[in-house]
Protein backbone atom coordinates (compact mmCIF):
# COMPACT_ATOMS: atom_id res chain seq x y z
CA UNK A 1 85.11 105.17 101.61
CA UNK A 2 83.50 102.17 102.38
CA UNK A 3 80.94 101.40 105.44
CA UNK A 4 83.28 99.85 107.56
CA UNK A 5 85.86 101.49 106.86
CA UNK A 6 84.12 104.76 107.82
CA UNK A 7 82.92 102.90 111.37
CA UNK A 8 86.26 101.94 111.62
CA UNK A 9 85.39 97.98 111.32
CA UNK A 10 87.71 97.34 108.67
CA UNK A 11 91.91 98.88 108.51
CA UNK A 12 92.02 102.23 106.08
CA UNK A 13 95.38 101.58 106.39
CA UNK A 14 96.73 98.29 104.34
CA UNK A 15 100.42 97.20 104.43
CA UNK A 16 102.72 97.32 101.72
CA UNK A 17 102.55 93.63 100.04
CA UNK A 18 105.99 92.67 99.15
CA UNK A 19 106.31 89.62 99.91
CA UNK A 20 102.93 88.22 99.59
CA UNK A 21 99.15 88.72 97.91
CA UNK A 22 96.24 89.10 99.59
CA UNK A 23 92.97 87.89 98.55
CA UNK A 24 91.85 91.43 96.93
CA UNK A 25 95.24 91.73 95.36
CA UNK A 26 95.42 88.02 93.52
CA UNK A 27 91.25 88.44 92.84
CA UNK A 28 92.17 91.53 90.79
CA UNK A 29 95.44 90.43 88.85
CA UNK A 30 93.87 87.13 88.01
CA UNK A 31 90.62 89.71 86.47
CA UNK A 32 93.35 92.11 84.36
CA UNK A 33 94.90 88.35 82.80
CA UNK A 34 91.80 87.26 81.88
CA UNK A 35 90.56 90.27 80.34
CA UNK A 36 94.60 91.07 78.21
CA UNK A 37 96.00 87.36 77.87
CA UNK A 38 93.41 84.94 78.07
CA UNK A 39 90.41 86.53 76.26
CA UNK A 40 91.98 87.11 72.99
CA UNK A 41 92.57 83.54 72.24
CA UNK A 42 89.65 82.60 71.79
CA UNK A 43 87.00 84.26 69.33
CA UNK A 44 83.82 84.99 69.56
CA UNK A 45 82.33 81.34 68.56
CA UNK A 46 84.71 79.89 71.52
CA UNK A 47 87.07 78.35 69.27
CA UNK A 48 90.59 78.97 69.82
CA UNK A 49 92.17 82.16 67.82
CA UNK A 50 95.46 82.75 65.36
CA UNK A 51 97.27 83.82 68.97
CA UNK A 52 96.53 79.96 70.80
CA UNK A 53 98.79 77.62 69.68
CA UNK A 54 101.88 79.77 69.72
CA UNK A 55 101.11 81.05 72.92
CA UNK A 56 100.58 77.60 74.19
CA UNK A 57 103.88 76.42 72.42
CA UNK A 58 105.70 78.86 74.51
CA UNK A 59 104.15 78.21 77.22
CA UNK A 60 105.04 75.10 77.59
CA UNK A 61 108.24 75.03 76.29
CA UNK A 62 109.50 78.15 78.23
CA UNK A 63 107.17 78.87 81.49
CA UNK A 64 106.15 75.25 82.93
CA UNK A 65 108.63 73.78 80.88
CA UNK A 66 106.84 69.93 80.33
CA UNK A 67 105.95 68.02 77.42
CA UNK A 68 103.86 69.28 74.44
CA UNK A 69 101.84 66.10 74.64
CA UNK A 70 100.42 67.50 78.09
CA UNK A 71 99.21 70.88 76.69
CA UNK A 72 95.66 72.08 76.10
CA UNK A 73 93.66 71.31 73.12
CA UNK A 74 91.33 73.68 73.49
CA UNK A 75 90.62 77.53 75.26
CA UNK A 76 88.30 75.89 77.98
CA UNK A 77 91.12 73.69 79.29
CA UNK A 78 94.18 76.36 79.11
CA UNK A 79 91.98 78.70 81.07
CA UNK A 80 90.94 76.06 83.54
CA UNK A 81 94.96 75.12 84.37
CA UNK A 82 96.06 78.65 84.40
CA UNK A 83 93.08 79.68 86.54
CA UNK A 84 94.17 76.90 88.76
CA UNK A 85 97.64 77.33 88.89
CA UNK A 86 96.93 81.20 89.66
CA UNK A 87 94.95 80.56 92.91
CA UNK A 88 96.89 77.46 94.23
CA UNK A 89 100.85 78.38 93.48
CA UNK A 90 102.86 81.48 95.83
CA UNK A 91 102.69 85.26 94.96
CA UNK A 92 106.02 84.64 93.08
CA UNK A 93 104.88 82.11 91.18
CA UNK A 94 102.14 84.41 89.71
CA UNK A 95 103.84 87.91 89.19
CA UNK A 96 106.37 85.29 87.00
CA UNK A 97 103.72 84.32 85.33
CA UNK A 98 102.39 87.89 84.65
CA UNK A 99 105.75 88.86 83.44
CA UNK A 100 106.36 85.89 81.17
CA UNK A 101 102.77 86.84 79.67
CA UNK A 102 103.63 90.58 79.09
CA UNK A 103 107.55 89.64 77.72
CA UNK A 104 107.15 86.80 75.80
CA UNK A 105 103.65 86.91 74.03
CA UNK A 106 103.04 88.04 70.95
CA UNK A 107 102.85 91.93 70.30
CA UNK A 108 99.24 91.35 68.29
CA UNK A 109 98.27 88.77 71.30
CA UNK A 110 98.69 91.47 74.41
CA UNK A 111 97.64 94.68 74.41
CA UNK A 112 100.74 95.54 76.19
CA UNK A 113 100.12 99.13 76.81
CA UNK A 114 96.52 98.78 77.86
CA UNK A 115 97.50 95.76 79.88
CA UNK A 116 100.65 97.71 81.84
CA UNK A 117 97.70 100.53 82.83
CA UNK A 118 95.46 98.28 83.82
CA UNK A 119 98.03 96.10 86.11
CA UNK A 120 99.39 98.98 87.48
CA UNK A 121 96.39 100.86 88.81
CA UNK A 122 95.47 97.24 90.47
CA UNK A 123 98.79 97.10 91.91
CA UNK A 124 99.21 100.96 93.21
CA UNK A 125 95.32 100.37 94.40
CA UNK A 126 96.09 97.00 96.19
CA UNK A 127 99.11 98.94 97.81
CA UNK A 128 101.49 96.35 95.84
CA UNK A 129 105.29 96.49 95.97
CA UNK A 130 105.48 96.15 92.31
CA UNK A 131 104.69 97.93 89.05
CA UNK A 132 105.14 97.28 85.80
CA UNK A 133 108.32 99.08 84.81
CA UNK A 134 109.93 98.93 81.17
CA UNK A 135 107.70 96.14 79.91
CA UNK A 136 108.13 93.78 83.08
CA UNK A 137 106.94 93.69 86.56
CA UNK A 138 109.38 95.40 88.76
CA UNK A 139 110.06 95.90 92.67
CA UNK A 140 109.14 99.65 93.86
CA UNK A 141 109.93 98.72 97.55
CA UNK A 142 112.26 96.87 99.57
CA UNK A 143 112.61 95.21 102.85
CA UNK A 144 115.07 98.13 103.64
CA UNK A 145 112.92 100.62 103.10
CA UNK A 146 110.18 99.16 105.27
CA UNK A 147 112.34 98.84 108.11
CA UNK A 148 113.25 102.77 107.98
CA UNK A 149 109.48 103.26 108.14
CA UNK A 150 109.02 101.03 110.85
CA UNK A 151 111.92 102.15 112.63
CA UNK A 152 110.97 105.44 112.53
CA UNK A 153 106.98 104.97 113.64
CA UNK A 154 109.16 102.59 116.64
CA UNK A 155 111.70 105.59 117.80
CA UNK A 156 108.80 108.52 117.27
CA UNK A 157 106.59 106.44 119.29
CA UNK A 158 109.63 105.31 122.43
CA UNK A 159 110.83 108.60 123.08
CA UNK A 160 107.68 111.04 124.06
CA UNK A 161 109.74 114.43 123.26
CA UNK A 162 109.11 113.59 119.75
CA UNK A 163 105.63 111.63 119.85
CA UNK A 164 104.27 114.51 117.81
CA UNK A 165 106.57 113.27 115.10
CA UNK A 166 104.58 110.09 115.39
CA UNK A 167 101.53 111.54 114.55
CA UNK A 168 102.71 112.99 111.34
CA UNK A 169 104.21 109.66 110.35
CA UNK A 170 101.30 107.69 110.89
CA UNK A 171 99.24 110.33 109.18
CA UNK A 172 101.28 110.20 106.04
CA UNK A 173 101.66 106.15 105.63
CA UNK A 174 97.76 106.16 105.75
CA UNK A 175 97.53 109.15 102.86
CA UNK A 176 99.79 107.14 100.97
CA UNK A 177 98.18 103.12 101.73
CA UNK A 178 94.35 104.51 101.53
CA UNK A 179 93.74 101.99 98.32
CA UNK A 180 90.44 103.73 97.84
CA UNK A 181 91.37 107.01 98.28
CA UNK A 182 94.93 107.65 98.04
CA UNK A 183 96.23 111.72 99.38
CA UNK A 184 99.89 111.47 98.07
CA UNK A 185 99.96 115.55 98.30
CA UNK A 186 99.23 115.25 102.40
CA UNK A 187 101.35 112.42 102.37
CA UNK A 188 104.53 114.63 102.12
CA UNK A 189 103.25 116.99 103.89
CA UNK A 190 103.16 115.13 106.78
CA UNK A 191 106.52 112.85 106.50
CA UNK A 192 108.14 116.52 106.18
CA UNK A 193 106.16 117.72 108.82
CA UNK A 194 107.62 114.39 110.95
CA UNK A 195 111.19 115.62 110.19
CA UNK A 196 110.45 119.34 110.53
CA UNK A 197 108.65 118.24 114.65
CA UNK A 198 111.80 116.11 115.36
CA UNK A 199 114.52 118.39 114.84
CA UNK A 200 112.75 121.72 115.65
CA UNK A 201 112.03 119.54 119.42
CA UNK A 202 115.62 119.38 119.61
CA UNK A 203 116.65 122.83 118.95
CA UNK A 204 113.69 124.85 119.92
CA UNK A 205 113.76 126.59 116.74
CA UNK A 206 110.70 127.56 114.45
CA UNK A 207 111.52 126.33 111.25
CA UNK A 208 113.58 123.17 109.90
CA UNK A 209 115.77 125.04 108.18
CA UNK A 210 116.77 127.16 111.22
CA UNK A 211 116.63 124.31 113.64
CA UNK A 212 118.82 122.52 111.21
CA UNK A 213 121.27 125.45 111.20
CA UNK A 214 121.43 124.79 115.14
CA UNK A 215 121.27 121.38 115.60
CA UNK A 216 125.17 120.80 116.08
CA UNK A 217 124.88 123.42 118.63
CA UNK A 218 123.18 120.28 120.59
CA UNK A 219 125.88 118.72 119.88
CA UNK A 220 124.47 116.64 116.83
CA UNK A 221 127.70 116.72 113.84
CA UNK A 222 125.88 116.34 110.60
CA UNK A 223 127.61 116.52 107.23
CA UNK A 224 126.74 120.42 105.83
CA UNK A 225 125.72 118.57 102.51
CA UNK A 226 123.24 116.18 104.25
CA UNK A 227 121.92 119.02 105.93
CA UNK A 228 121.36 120.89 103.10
CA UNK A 229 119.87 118.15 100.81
CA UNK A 230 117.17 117.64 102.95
CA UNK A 231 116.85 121.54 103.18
CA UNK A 232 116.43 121.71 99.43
CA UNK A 233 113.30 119.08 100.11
CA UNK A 234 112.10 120.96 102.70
CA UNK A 235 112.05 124.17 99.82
CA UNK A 236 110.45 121.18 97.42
CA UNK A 237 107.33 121.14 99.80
CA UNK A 238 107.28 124.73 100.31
CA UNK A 239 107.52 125.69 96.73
CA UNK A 240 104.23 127.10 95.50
CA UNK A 241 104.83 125.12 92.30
CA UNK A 242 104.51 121.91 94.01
CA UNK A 243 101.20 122.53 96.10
CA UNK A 244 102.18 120.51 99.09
CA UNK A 245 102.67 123.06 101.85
CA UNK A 246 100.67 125.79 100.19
CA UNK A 247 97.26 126.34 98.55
CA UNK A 248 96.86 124.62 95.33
CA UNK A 249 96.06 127.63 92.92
CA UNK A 250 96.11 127.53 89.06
CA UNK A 251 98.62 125.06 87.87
CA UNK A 252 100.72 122.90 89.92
CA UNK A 253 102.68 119.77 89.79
CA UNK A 254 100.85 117.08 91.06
CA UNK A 255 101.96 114.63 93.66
CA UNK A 256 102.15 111.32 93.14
CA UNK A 257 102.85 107.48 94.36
CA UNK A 258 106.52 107.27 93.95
CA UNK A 259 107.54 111.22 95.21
CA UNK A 260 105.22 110.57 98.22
CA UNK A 261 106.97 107.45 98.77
CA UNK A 262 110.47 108.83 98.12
CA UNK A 263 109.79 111.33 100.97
CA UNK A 264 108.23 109.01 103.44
CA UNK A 265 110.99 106.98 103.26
CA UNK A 266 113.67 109.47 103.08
CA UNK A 267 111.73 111.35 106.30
CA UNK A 268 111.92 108.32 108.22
CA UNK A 269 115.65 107.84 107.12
CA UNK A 270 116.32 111.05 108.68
CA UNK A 271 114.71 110.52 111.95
CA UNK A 272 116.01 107.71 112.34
CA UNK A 273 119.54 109.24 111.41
CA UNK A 274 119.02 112.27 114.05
CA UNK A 275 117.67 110.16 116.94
CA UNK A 276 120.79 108.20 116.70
CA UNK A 277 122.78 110.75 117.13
CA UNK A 278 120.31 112.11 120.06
CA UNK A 279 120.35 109.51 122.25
CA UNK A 280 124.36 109.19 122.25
CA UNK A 281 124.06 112.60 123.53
CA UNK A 282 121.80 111.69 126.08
CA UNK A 283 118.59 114.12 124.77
CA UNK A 284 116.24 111.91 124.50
CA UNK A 285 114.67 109.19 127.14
CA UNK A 286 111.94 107.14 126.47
CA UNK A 287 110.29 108.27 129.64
């Protein structure tokens, strides 16, 4: 961790860019096309390799789309308008032109496999909400699903008989957005840990699975199904297998971005979803 991030001068925490790029983010995507798409077409003499005029062809005839009489004669001026066009045009604008790059160069020109690593530890790092899936950049996130977190954080944090539900949520979007040091194991520990405060505050039980065999007792009617799918992911975290809720010994199954992110979002779902029903039964006040 970094200085001020350890004095607290500087966010651990960084949002979930879906709709935008920050600085760090475009600084670091602009480094990986450099290094995959640009680099190889020229050689080591700076002249302009077997891979430059097609790419350039296709370039302009498929991407910007404008005449071939206002294309680049040489390496120094194709990197020049591309490096330009990267740092002046909207975060759309360059994830299309990442994905035309990985999709419609040649195989020989883009080390696509080396290329799809390298973007997607910069965009998992830069807490991006996008990865390149199947050969092309794809959305891991939506507006929907950042609500439900919100939501959640919003309702755990109104009604103080579940603030303690809070804490676990907060704890377990900054395991999962810590770009330097990501804890996606703790990170499901603590959105289940969010549900598991929630509900057992409601029924005064000990455990989520026998608070949520009370909970309509309270007068909450939930669907035996829903109940018991999230009772299976309760088991999930509590298998030793999985080395969330348990000491990690010998070999385990190790967590990672999209499970921790399943269950954050699911976990907030759920709150949500029971704090509904709560407050039409009058348990919960925000005083």
């Amino acid at each position: 961790m970094s200085f001020s991030k350890r004095i607290g001068i500087t966010p651990l925490v960084k949002a979930l860019q879906l709709n935008d790029i920050d600085t760090d983010l475009k600084n670091s995507l602009w480094n990986v096309f450099d290094i995959y798409v640009l680099s190889p077409l020229e050689t080591g003499e700076r002249y302009e390799s077997e891979y430059f005029k097609p790419f350039v062809y296709n370039l302009w005839l498929n991407f910007f789309k404008e005449p071939f009489d206002t294309s680049p004669a040489s390496y120094d001026y194709l990197r020049d308008r591309l490096r330009k066009y990267f740092f002046t045009k909207q975060w759309h604008d360059i994830y299309n032109l990442i994905d035309f790059a990985l999709t419609k160069s040649e195989k020989k020109h883009v080390d696509r496999l080396k290329c799809t690593q390298t973007l997607n530890f910069v965009l998992e790092r830069e807490n991006s909400g996008f990865r390149v899936i199947n050969g092309q950049l794809s959305p891991i996130s939506n507006e929907l699903e950042i609500d439900e977190i919100e939501e959640a954080l919003k309702n755990s944090n109104q009604f103080t008989s579940i603030s303690n539900a809070n804490i676990h949520l907060k704890n377990a979007l900054l395991c999962i957005s810590n770009k330097e040091n990501p804890d996606y194991r703790n990170s499901i520990k603590e959105s289940i840990s969010a549900v598991e405060t929630a509900v057992r505050i409601i029924t005064n039980e000990s455990t989520l699975g026998e608070a949520l065999k009370k909970i309509e007792s309270k007068g909450l009617k939930i669907n035996n199904q829903l109940k018991e799918s999230f009772n299976k992911i309760y088991n999930y975290t509590n298998d030793k297998s999985s080395g969330i809720r348990h000491a990690v010994v010998g070999s385990h199954e190790a967590a990672d971005y999209e499970t921790a992110k399943y269950l954050l979002v699911t976990s907030s779902a759920f709150i949500n979803y029971i704090v509904g029903l709560a407050v039409k039964q009058g348990l919960f006040t925000n005083h």
